[in-house]
C-alpha atoms as a PDB file:
ATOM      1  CA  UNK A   1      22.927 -39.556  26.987  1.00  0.00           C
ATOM      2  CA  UNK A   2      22.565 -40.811  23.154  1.00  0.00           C
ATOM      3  CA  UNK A   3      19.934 -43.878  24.602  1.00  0.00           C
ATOM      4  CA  UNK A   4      17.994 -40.205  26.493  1.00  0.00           C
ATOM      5  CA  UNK A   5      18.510 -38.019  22.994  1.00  0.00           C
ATOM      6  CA  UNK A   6      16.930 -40.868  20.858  1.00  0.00           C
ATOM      7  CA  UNK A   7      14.067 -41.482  22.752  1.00  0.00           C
ATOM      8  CA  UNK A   8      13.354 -38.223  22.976  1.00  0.00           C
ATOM      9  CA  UNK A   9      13.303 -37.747  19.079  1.00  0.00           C
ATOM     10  CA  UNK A  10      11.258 -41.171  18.517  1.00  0.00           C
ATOM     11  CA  UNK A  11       8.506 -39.924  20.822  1.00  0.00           C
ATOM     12  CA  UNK A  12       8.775 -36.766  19.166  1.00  0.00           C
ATOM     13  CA  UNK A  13       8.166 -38.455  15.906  1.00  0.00           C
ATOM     14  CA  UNK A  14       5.372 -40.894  16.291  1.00  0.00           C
ATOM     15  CA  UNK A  15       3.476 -38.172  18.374  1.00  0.00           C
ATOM     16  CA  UNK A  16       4.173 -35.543  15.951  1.00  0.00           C
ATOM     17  CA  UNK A  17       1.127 -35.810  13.891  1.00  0.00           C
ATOM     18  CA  UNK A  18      -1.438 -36.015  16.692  1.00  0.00           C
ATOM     19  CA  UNK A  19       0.367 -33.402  18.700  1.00  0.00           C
ATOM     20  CA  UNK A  20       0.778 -30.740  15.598  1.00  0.00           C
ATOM     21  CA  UNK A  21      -2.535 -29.432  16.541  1.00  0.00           C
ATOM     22  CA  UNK A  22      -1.649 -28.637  19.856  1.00  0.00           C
ATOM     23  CA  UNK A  23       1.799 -26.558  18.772  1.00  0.00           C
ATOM     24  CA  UNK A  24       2.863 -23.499  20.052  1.00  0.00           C
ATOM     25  CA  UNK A  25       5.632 -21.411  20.495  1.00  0.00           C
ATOM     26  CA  UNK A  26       5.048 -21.417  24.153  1.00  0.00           C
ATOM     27  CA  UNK A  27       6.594 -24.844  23.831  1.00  0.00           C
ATOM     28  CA  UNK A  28       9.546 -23.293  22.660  1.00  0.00           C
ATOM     29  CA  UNK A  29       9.901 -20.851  24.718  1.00  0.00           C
ATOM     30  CA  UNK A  30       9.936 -23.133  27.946  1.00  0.00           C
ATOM     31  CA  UNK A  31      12.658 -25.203  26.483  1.00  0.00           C
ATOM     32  CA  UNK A  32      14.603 -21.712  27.740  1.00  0.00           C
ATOM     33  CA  UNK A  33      14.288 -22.518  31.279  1.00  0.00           C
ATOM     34  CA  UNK A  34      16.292 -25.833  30.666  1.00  0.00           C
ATOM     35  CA  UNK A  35      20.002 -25.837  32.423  1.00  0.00           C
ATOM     36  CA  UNK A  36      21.198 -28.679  30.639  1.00  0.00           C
ATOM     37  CA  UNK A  37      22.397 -28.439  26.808  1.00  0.00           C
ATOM     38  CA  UNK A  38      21.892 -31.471  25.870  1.00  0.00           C
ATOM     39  CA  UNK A  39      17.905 -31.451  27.072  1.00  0.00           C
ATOM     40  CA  UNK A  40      17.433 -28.375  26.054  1.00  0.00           C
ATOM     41  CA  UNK A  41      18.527 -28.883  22.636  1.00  0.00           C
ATOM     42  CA  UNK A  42      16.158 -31.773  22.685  1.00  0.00           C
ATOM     43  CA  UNK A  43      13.490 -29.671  23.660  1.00  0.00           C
ATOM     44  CA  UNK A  44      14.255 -27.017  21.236  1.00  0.00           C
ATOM     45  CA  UNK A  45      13.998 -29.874  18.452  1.00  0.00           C
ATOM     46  CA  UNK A  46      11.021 -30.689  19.417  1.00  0.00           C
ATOM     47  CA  UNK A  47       9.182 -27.942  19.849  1.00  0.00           C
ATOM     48  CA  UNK A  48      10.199 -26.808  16.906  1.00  0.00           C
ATOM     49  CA  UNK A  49       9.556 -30.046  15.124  1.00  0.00           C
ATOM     50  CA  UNK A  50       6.008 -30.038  16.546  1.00  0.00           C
ATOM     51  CA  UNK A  51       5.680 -26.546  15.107  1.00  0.00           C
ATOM     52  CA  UNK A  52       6.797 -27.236  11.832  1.00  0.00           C
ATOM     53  CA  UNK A  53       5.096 -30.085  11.430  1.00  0.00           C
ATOM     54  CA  UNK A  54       1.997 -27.470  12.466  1.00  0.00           C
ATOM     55  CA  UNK A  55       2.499 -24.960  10.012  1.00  0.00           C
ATOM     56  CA  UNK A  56       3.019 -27.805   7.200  1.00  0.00           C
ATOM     57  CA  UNK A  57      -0.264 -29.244   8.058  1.00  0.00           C
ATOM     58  CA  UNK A  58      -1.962 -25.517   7.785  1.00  0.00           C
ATOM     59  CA  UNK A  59      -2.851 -25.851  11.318  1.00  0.00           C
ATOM     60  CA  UNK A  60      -0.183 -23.021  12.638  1.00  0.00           C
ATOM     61  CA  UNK A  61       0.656 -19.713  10.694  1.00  0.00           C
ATOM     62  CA  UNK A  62       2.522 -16.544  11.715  1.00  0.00           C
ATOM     63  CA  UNK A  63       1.128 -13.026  10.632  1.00  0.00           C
ATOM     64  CA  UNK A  64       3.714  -9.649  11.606  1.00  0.00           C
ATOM     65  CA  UNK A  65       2.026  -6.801  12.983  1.00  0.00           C
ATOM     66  CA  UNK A  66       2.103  -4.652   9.493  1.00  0.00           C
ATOM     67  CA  UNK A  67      -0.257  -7.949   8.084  1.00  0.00           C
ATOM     68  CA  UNK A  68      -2.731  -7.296  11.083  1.00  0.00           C
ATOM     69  CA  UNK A  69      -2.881  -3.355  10.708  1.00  0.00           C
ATOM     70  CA  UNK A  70      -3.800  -4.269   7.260  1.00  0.00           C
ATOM     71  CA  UNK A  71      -6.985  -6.249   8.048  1.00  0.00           C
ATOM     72  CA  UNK A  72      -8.025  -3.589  10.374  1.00  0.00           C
ATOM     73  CA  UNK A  73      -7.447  -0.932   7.789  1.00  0.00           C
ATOM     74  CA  UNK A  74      -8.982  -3.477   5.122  1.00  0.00           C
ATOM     75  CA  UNK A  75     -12.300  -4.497   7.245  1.00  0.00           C
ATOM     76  CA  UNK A  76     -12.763  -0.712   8.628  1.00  0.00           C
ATOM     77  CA  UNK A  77     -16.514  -0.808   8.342  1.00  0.00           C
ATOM     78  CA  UNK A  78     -17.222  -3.797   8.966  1.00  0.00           C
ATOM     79  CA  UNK A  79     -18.473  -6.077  11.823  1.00  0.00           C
ATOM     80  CA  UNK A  80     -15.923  -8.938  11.864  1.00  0.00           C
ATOM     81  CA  UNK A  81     -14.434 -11.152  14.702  1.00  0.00           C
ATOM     82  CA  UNK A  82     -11.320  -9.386  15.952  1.00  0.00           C
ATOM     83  CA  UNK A  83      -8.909 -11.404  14.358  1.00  0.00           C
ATOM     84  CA  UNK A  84      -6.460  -8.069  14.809  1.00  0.00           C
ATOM     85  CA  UNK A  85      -7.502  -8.417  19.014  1.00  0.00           C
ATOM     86  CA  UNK A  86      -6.643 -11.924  18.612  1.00  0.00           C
ATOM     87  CA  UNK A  87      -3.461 -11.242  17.085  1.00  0.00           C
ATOM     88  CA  UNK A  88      -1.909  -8.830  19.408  1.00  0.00           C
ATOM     89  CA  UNK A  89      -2.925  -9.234  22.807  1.00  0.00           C
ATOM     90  CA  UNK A  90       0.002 -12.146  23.189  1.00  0.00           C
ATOM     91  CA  UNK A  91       2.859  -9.433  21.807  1.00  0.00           C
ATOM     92  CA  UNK A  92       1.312  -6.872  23.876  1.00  0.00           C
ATOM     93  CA  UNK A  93       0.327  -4.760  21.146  1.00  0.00           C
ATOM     94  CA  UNK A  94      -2.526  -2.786  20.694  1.00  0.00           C
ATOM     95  CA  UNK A  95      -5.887  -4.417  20.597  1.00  0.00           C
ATOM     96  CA  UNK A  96      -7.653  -0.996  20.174  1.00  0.00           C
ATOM     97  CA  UNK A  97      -9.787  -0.500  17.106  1.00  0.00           C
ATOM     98  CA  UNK A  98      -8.530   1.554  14.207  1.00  0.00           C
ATOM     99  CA  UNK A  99     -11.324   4.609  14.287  1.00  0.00           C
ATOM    100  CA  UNK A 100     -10.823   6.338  11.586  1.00  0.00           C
ATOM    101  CA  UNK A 101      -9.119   6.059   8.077  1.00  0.00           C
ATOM    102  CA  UNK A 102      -7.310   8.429   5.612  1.00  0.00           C
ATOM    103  CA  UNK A 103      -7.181   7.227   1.589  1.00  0.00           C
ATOM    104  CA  UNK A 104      -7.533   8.547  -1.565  1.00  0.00           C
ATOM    105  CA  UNK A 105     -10.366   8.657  -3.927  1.00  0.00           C
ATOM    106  CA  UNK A 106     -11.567   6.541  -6.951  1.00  0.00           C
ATOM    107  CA  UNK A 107     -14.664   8.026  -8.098  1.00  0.00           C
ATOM    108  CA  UNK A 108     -17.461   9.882  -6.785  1.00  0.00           C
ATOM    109  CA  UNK A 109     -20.936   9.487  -8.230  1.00  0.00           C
ATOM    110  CA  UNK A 110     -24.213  10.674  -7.546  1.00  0.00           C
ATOM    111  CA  UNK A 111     -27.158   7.581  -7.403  1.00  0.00           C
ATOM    112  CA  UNK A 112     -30.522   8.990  -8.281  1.00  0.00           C
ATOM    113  CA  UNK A 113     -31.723  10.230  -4.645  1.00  0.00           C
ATOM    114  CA  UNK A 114     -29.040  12.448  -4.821  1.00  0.00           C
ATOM    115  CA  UNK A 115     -26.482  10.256  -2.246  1.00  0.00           C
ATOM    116  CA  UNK A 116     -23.171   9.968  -2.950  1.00  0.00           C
ATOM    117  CA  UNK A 117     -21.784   6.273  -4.132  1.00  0.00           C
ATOM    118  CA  UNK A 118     -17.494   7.261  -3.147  1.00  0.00           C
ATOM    119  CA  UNK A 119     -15.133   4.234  -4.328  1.00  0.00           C
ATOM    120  CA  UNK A 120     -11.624   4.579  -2.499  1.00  0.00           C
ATOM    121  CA  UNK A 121      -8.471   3.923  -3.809  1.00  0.00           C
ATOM    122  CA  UNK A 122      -8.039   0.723  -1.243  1.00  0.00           C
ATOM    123  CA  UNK A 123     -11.121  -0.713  -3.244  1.00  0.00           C
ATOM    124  CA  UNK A 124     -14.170   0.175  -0.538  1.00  0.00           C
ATOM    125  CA  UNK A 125     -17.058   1.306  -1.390  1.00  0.00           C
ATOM    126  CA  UNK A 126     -19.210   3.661   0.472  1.00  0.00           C
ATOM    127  CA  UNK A 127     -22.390   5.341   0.478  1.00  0.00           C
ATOM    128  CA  UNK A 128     -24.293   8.083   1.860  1.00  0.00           C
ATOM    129  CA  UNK A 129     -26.793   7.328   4.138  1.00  0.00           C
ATOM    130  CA  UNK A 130     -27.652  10.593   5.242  1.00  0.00           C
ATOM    131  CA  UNK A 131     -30.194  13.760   3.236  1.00  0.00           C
ATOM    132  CA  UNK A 132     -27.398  15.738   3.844  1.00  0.00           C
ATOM    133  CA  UNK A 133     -27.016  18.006   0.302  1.00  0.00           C
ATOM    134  CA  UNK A 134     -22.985  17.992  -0.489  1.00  0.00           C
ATOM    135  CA  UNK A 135     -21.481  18.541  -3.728  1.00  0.00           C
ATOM    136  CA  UNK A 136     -19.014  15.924  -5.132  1.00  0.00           C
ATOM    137  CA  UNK A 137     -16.345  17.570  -7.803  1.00  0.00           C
ATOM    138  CA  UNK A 138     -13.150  16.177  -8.065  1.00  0.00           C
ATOM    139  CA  UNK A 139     -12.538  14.595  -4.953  1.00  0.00           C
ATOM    140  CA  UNK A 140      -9.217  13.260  -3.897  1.00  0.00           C
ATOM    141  CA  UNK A 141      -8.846  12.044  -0.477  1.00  0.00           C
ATOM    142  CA  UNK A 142     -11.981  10.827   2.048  1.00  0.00           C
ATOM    143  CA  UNK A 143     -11.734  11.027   5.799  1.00  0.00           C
ATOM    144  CA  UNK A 144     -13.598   8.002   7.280  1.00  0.00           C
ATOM    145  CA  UNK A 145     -14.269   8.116  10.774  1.00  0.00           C
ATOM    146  CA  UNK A 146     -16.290   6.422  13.888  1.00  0.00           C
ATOM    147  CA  UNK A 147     -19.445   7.975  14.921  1.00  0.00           C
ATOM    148  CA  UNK A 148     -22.007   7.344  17.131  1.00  0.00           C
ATOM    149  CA  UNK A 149     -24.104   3.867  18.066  1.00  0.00           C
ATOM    150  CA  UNK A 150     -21.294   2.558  15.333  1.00  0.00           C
ATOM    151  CA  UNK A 151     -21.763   4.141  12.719  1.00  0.00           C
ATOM    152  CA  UNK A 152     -19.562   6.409   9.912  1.00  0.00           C
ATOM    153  CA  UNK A 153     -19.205   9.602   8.429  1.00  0.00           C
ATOM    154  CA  UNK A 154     -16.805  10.827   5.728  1.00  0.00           C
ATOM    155  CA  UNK A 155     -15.550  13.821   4.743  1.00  0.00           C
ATOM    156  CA  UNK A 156     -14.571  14.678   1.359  1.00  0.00           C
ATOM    157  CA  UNK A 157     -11.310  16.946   0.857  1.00  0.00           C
ATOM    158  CA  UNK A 158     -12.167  17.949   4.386  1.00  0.00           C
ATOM    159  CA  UNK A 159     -15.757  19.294   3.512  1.00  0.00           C
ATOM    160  CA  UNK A 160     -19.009  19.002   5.140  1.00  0.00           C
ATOM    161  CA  UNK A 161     -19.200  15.324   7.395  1.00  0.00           C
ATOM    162  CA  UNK A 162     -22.032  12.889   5.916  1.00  0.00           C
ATOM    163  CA  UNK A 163     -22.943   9.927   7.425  1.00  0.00           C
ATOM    164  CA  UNK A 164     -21.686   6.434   5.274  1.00  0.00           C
ATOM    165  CA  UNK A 165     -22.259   2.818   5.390  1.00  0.00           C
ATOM    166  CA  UNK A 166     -19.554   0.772   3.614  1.00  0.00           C
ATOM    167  CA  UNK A 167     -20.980  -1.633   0.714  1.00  0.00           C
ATOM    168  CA  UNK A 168     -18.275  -2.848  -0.151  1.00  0.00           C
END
């Protein structure tokens, strides 16, 4: 059983680097199915090896669920790959977009066609994109929100709705 557990790890080594690319934790979690202690501890080390050796080469990373609600909060607005999708269809989580955001406000300033120019408190930046006339005076929270054909409209201390692209 030694000659079986050495082999094992010396295959495991020499492959290591070309097989880093391929890791995943699906190999670990087949090393579960494994009656025998012995093997399956020698599966478990090397899936785990493989994986390690993964993540040390940059190739493998793990995000948690409060990292990916924060790239969906932090790209609302934006067209980007669906990196959150991507992240939590395999937990079962939620791929469904985030549709509207709550935050508080920066600053507020009026550009010279009279549109609004709103800087949030998470850094965005949007800006009217609508002729709608709405006064801006001391403004601390903005509701974002999905609208039609993709686009946005905000509301301002829950006034009148405008229509906003984000900049920024």
């Amino acid at each position: 059983m030694t000659r079986f557990l050495s082999a094992i790890a010396a295959i495991c080594l020499v492959s290591m680097p070309a097989l880093a690319e391929d890791a995943s934790t699906d190999d670990v979690y087949a090393c579960a199915g494994i009656s025998t202690d012995a093997e399956r501890l020698a599966c478990y080390d090397a899936a785990v090896g493989l994986l390690k050796a993964a993540e040390d080469a940059g190739e493998v990373t793990t995000i948690t669920r409060s990292e990916v609600e924060k790239v969906k909060r932090d790209s609302f607005g934006f067209s980007i790959p669906s990196l959150p999708s991507l992240a939590l269809k395999k937990s079962g989580g939620s791929d469904k977009e985030l549709d509207e955001i709550t935050t508080g406000v920066t600053s507020v300033r009026m550009d010279s066609a009279g549109r609004l120019r709103v800087r949030l408190d998470n850094g965005q930046v949007w800006v009217q994109i609508d002729d709608k006339s709405t006064r801006a005076r001391n403004q601390t929270e903005a509701r974002i929100y999905s609208a039609a054909l993709g686009s946005y409209k905000m509301k301002l201390d829950g006034g009148v709705a405008f229509r906003v692209r984000r900049e920024q």
